[in-house]
Protein backbone atom coordinates (compact mmCIF):
# COMPACT_ATOMS: atom_id res chain seq x y z
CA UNK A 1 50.99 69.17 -33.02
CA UNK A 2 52.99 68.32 -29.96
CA UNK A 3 52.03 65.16 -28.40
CA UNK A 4 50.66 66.60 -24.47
CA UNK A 5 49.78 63.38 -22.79
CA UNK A 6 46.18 63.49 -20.42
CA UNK A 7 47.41 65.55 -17.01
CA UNK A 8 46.67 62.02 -15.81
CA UNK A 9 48.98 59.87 -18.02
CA UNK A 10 51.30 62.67 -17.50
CA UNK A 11 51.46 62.79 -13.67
CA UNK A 12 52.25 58.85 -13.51
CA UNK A 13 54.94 59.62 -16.19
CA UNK A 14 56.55 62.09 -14.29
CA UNK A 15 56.34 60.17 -11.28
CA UNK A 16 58.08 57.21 -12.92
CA UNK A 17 60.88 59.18 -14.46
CA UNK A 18 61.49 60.36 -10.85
CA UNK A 19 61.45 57.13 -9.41
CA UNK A 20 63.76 54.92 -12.69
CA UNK A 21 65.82 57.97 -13.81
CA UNK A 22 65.96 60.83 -10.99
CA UNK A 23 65.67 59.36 -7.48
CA UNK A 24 69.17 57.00 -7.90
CA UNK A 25 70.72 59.89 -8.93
CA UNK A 26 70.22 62.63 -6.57
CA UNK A 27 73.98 62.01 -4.86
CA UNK A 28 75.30 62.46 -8.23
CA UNK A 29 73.15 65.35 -9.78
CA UNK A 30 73.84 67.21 -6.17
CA UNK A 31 77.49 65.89 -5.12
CA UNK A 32 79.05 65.21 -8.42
CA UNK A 33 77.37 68.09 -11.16
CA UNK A 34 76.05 65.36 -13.08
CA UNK A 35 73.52 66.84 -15.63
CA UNK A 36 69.94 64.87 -15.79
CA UNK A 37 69.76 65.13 -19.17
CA UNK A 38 67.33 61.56 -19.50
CA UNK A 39 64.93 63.20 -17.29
CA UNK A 40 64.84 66.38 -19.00
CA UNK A 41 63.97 64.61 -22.45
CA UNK A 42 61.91 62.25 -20.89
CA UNK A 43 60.04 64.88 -19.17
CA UNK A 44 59.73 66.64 -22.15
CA UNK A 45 57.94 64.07 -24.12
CA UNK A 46 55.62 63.19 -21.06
CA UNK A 47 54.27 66.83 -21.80
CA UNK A 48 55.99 68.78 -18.85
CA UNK A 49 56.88 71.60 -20.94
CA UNK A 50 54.00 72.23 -23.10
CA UNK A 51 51.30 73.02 -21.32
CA UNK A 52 51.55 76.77 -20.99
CA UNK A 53 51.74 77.62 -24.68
CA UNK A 54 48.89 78.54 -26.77
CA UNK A 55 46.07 79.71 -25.97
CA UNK A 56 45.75 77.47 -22.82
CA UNK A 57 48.59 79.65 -20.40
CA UNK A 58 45.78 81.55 -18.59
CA UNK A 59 43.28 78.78 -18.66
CA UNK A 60 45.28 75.95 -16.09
CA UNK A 61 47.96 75.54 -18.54
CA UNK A 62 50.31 77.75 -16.17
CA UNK A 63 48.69 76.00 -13.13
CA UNK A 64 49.99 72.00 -14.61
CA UNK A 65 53.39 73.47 -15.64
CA UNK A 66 53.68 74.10 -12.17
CA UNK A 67 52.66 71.30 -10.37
CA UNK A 68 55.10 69.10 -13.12
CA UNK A 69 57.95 71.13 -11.78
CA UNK A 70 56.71 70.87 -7.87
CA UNK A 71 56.18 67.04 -8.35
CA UNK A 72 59.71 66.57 -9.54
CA UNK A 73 60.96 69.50 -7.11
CA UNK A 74 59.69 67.09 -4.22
CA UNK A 75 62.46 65.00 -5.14
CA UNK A 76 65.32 67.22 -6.52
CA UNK A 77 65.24 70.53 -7.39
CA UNK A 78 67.92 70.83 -9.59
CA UNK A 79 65.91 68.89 -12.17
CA UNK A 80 63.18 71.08 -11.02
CA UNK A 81 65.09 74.28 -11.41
CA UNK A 82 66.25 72.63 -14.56
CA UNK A 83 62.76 72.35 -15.56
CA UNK A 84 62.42 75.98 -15.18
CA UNK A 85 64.19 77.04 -17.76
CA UNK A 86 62.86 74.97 -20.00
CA UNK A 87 59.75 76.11 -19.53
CA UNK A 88 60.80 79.85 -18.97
CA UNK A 89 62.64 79.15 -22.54
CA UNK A 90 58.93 78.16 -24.06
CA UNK A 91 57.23 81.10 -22.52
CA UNK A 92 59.32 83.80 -24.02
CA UNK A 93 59.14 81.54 -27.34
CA UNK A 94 55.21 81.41 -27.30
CA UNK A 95 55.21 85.01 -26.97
CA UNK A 96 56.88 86.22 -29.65
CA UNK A 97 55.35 87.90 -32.56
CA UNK A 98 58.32 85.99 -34.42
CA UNK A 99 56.01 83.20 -36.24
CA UNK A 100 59.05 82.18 -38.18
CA UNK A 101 61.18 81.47 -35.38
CA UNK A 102 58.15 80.25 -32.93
CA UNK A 103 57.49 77.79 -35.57
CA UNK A 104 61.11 76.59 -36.27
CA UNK A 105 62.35 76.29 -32.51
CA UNK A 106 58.97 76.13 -30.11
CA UNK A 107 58.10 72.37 -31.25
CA UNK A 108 61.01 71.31 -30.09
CA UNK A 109 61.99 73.19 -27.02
CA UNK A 110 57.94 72.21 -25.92
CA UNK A 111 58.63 68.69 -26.53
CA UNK A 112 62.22 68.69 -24.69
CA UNK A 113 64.09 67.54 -27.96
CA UNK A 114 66.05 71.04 -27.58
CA UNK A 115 67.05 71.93 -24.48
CA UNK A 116 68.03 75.33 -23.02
CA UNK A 117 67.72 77.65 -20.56
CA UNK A 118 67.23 81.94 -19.93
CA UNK A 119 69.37 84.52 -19.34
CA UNK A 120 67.27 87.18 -18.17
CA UNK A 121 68.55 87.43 -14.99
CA UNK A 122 70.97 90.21 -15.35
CA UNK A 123 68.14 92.55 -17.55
CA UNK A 124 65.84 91.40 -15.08
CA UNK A 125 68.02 92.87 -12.37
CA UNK A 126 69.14 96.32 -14.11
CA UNK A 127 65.59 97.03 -15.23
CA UNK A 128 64.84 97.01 -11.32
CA UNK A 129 67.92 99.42 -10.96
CA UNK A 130 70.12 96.47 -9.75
CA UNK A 131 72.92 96.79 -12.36
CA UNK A 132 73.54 97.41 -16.18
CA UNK A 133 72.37 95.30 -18.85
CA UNK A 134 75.43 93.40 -19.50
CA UNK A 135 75.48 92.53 -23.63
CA UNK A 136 75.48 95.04 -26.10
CA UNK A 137 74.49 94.63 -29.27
CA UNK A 138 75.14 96.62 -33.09
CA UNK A 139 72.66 96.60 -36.31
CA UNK A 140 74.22 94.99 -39.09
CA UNK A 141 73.04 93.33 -42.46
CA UNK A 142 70.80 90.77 -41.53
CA UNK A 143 70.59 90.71 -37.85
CA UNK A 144 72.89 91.85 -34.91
CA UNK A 145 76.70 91.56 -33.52
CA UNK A 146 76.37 90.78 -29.78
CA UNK A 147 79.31 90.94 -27.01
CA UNK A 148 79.21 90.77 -23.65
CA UNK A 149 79.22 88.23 -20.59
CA UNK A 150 76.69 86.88 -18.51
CA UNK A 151 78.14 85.03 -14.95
CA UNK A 152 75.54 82.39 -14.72
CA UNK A 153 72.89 80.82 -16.85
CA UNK A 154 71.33 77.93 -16.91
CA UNK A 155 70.69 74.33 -18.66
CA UNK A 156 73.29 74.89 -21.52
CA UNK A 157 75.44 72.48 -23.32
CA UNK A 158 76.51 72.87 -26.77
CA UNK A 159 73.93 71.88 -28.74
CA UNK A 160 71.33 74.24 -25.76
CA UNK A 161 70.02 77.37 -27.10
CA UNK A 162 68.89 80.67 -24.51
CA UNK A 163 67.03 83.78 -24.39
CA UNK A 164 68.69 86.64 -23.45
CA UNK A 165 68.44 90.81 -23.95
CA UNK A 166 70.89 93.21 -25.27
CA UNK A 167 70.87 96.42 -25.72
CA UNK A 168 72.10 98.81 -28.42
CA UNK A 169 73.71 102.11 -28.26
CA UNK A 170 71.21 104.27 -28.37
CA UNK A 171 69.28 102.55 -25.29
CA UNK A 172 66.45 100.43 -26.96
CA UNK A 173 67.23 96.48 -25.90
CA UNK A 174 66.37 93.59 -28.26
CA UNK A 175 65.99 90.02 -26.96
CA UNK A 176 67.16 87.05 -28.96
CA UNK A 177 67.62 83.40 -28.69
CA UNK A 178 71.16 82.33 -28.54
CA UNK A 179 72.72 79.48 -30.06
CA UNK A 180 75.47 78.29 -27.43
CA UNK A 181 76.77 76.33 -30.80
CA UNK A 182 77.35 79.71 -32.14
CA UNK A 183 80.74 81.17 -33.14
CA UNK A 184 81.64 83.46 -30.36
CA UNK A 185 79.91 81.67 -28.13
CA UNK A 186 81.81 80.41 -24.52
CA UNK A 187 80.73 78.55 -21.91
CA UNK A 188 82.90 77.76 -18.44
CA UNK A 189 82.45 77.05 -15.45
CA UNK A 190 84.22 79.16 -13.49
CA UNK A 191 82.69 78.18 -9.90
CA UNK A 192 80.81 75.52 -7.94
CA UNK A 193 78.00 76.06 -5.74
CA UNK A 194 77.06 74.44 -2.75
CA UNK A 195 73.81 73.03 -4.23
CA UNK A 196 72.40 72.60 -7.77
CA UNK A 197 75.72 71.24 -8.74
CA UNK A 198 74.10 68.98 -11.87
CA UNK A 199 71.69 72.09 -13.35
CA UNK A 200 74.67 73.27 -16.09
CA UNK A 201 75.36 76.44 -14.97
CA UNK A 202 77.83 78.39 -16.45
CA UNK A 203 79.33 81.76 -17.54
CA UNK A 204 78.78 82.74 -20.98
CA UNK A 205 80.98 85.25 -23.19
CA UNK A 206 79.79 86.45 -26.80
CA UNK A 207 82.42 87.77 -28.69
CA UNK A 208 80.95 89.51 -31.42
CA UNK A 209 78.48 86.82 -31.87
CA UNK A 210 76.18 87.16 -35.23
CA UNK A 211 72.34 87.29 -34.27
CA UNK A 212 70.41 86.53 -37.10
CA UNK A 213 67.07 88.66 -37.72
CA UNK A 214 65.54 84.93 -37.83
CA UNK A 215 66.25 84.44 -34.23
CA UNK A 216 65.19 87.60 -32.83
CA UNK A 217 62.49 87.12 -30.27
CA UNK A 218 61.41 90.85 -29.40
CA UNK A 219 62.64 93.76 -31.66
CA UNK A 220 61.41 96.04 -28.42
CA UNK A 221 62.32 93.88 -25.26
CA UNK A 222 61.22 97.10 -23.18
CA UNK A 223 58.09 96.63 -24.42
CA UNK A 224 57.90 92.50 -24.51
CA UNK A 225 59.25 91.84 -20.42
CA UNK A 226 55.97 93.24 -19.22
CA UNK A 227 54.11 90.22 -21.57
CA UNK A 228 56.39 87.82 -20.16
CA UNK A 229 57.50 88.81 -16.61
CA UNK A 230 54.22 87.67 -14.64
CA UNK A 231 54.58 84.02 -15.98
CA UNK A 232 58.37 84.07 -15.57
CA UNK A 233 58.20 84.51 -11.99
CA UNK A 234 54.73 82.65 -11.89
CA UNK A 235 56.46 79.15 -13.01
CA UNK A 236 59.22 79.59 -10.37
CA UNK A 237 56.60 78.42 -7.78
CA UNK A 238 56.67 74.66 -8.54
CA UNK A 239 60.54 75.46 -7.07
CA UNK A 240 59.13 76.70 -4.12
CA UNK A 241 56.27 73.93 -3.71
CA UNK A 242 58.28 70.88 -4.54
CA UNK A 243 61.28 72.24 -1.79
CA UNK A 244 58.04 72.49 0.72
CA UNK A 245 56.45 69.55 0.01
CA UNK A 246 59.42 67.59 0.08
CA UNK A 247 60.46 68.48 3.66
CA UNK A 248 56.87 67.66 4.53
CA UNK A 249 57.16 64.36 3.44
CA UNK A 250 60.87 63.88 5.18
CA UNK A 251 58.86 65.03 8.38
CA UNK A 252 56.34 62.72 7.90
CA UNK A 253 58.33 59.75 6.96
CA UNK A 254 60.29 60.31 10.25
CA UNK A 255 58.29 58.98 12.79
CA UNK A 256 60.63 58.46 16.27
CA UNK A 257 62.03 62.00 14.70
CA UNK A 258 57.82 63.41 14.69
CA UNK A 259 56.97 62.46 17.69
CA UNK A 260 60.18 63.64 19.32
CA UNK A 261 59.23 67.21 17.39
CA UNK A 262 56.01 67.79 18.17
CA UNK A 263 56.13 70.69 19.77
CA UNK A 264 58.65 72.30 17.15
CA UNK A 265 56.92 75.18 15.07
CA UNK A 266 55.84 74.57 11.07
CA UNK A 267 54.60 71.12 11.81
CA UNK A 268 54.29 69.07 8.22
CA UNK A 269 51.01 68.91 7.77
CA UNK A 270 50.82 73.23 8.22
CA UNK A 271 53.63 73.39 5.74
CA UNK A 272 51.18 71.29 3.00
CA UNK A 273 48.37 73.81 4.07
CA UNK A 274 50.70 76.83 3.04
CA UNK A 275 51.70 75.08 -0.14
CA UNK A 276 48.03 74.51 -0.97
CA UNK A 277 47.02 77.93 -0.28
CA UNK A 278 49.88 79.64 -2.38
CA UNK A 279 49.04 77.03 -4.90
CA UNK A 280 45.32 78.23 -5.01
CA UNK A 281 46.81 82.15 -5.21
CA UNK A 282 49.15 80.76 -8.37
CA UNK A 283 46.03 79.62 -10.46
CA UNK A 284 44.50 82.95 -9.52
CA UNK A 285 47.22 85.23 -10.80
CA UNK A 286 47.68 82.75 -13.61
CA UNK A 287 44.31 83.68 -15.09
CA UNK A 288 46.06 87.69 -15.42
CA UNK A 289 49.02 86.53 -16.78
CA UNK A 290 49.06 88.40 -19.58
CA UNK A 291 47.97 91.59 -17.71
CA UNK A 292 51.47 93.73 -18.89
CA UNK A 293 50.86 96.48 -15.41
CA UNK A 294 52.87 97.00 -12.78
CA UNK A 295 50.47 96.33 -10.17
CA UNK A 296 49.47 92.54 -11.43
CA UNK A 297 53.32 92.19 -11.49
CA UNK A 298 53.52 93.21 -7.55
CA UNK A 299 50.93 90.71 -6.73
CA UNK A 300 52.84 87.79 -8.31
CA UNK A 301 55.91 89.23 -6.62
CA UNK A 302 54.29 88.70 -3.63
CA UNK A 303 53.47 85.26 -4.04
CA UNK A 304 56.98 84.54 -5.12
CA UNK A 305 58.44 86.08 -2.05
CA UNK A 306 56.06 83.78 0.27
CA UNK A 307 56.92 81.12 -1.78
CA UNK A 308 60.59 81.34 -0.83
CA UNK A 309 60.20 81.87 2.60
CA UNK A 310 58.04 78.98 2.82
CA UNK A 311 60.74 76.44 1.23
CA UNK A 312 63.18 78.25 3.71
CA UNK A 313 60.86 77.52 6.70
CA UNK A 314 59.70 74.06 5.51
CA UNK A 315 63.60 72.85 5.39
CA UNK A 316 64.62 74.25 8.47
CA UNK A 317 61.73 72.54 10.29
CA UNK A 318 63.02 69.21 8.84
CA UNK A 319 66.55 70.02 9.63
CA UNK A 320 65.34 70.52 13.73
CA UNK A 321 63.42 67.63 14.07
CA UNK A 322 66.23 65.26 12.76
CA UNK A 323 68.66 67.57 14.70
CA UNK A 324 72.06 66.04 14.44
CA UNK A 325 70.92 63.27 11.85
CA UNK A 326 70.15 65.82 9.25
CA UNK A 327 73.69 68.13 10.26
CA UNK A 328 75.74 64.86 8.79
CA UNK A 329 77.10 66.04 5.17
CA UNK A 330 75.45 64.40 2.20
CA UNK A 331 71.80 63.97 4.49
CA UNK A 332 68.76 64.40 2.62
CA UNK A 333 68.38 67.46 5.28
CA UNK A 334 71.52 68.86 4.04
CA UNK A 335 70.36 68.74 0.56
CA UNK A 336 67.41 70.33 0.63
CA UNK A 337 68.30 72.82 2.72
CA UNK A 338 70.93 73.59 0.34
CA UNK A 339 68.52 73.32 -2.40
CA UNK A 340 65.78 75.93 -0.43
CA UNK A 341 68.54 78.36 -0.23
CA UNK A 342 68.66 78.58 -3.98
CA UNK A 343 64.91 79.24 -3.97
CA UNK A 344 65.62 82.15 -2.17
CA UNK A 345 68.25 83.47 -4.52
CA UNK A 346 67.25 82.96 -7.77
CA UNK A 347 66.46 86.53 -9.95
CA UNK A 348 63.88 87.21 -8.53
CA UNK A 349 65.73 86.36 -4.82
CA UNK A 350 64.11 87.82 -1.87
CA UNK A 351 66.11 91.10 -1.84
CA UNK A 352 65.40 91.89 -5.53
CA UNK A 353 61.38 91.64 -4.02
CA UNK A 354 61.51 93.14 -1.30
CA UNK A 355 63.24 96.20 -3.28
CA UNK A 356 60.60 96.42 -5.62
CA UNK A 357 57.71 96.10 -3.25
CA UNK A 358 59.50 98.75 -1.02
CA UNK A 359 59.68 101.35 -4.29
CA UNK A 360 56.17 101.08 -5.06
């Protein structure tokens, strides 16, 4: 049994891993790409990233995996992203009809004890008609010979695992987790970003890499994304409400700055009433998560777009009331605008959404 702490318990956890092992280390994490691994473990054996497996995903579990990752997102959201994919990781896990492998690797990636990350972007993106799916993957004895690149995922180090999706020459696509410890396995970092320096982001090359049948996640990934899609994009709004939130509560702390701004649009306290409400729409599309149609998928994509325009809005509001205080480099401002940004851009980013919504 994985040991889930009360959501009480939990949520003065979390806060004190943000204040002893988070907070002091925001320049580094943002500046210097400094990975928060203590958080991540720590987080994981508060109970962060177990509560949407089982049975309890469409009954709140979804809901408290989200407000973890917006609690800690109020602070930094490169933990928070990093939280992400450890939860995203969990999801695809807990929905496998692989017991074997849901019972060797879910345990531990629940309880943060092995850490990793998703790289579904790219499928994500050609299924959507942005792209091609970039690994491609052979039948052999006993599993699968993968090769291919992806350009960016997510919360890897050498001992991190990820899901990912290949595809095979006659056009069916298989998803598998991936051992970064693998032979044939590469990680570099072959850029830096101007936010979300600390989140381990790199490109990863298979060459030829051996994908044991054991490790297989979905023989038929077509048929799996639609089970896993909603509460992919679903988790991504703790992002969104942590990046809000936190420029509220910059706002708020800022009181020459507040007064000085009061007649400046998206006031603090209507940038907590937003978050609230999309909150409230979360826990309502949570409940259908496992609703595998199109149109259940649209809704949640609409949620996800308002999220990110809402953690765009929310920063920029903080960035004009503290005007030039907030335009110095390394500024709190600067961060999370930085960070918001990101919100936008992640698969799905705005333009992916408003693609889809525009086909339907």
């Amino acid at each position: 049994m994985l040991n889930v702490l009360e959501p009480r318990g939990e949520a003065a956890a979390i806060r004190d891993i943000v204040a002893s092992d988070i907070r002091p280390n925001l320049h580094a994490i943002d500046r210097d790409g400094v990975y928060p691994e203590t958080a991540m473990r720590r987080l994981g054996a508060a109970g962060a990233f177990s509560h949407h497996i089982g049975n309890s995903a469409s009954d709140g579990g979804l809901d408290r995996a989200i407000a973890a990752m917006a609690e800690v997102g109020e602070t930094c959201l490169s933990t928070a992203f990093c939280m992400w994919c450890q939860d995203a990781l969990a999801w695809y896990l807990d929905r496998s009809d692989n017991d074997s492998l849901k019972r060797r690797m879910l345990p531990a990636v629940a309880s943060g004890t092995r850490l990793g990350g998703t790289g579904l972007s790219n499928p994500m993106k050609a299924l959507a008609g942005i792209g091609r799916v970039a690994l491609r993957g052979e039948r052999v004895q006993g599993g699968y010979r993968v090769t291919g690149h992806l350009p960016w995922v997510s919360n890897l180090g050498d001992d991190h695992s990820f899901g990912a999706i290949f595809a095979l020459a006659d056009g069916r696509l298989v998803m598998a987790l991936i051992r970064c410890a693998a032979d044939g396995v590469t990680l570099a970092q072959n850029a830096h970003f101007i936010a979300l320096e600390g989140t381990r982001t790199f490109s990863v090359l298979l060459r030829d890499v051996f994908i044991p049948d054991g490790d297989i996640i979905a023989e038929d990934a077509t048929a799996f994304l639609p089970r896993i899609r909603q509460g992919f994009v679903l988790l991504q709004l703790g992002m969104a409400l942590g990046a809000a939130r936190g420029a509220a509560s910059i706002m708020e702390s800022d009181a020459s700055g507040r007064s000085a701004a009061a007649w400046l649009p998206h006031p603090p306290e209507a940038l907590r009433e937003r978050a609230a409400a999309l909150a409230k729409r979360a826990s309502q599309l949570a409940r259908s998560a496992d609703d595998p149609s199109r149109s259940a998928f649209l809704d949640v994509l609409r949620l996800r777009l308002d999220g990110s325009w809402l953690a765009l809005q929310a920063t920029e509001a903080a960035a004009l009331q503290f005007g030039a205080r907030g335009y110095l480099k390394g500024s709190d401002v600067d961060r999370r605008r930085r960070e918001a940004l990101f919100v936008a851009l992640i698969t799905p980013s705005i333009k992916h959404i408003t693609q889809e919504l525009a086909a339907d």
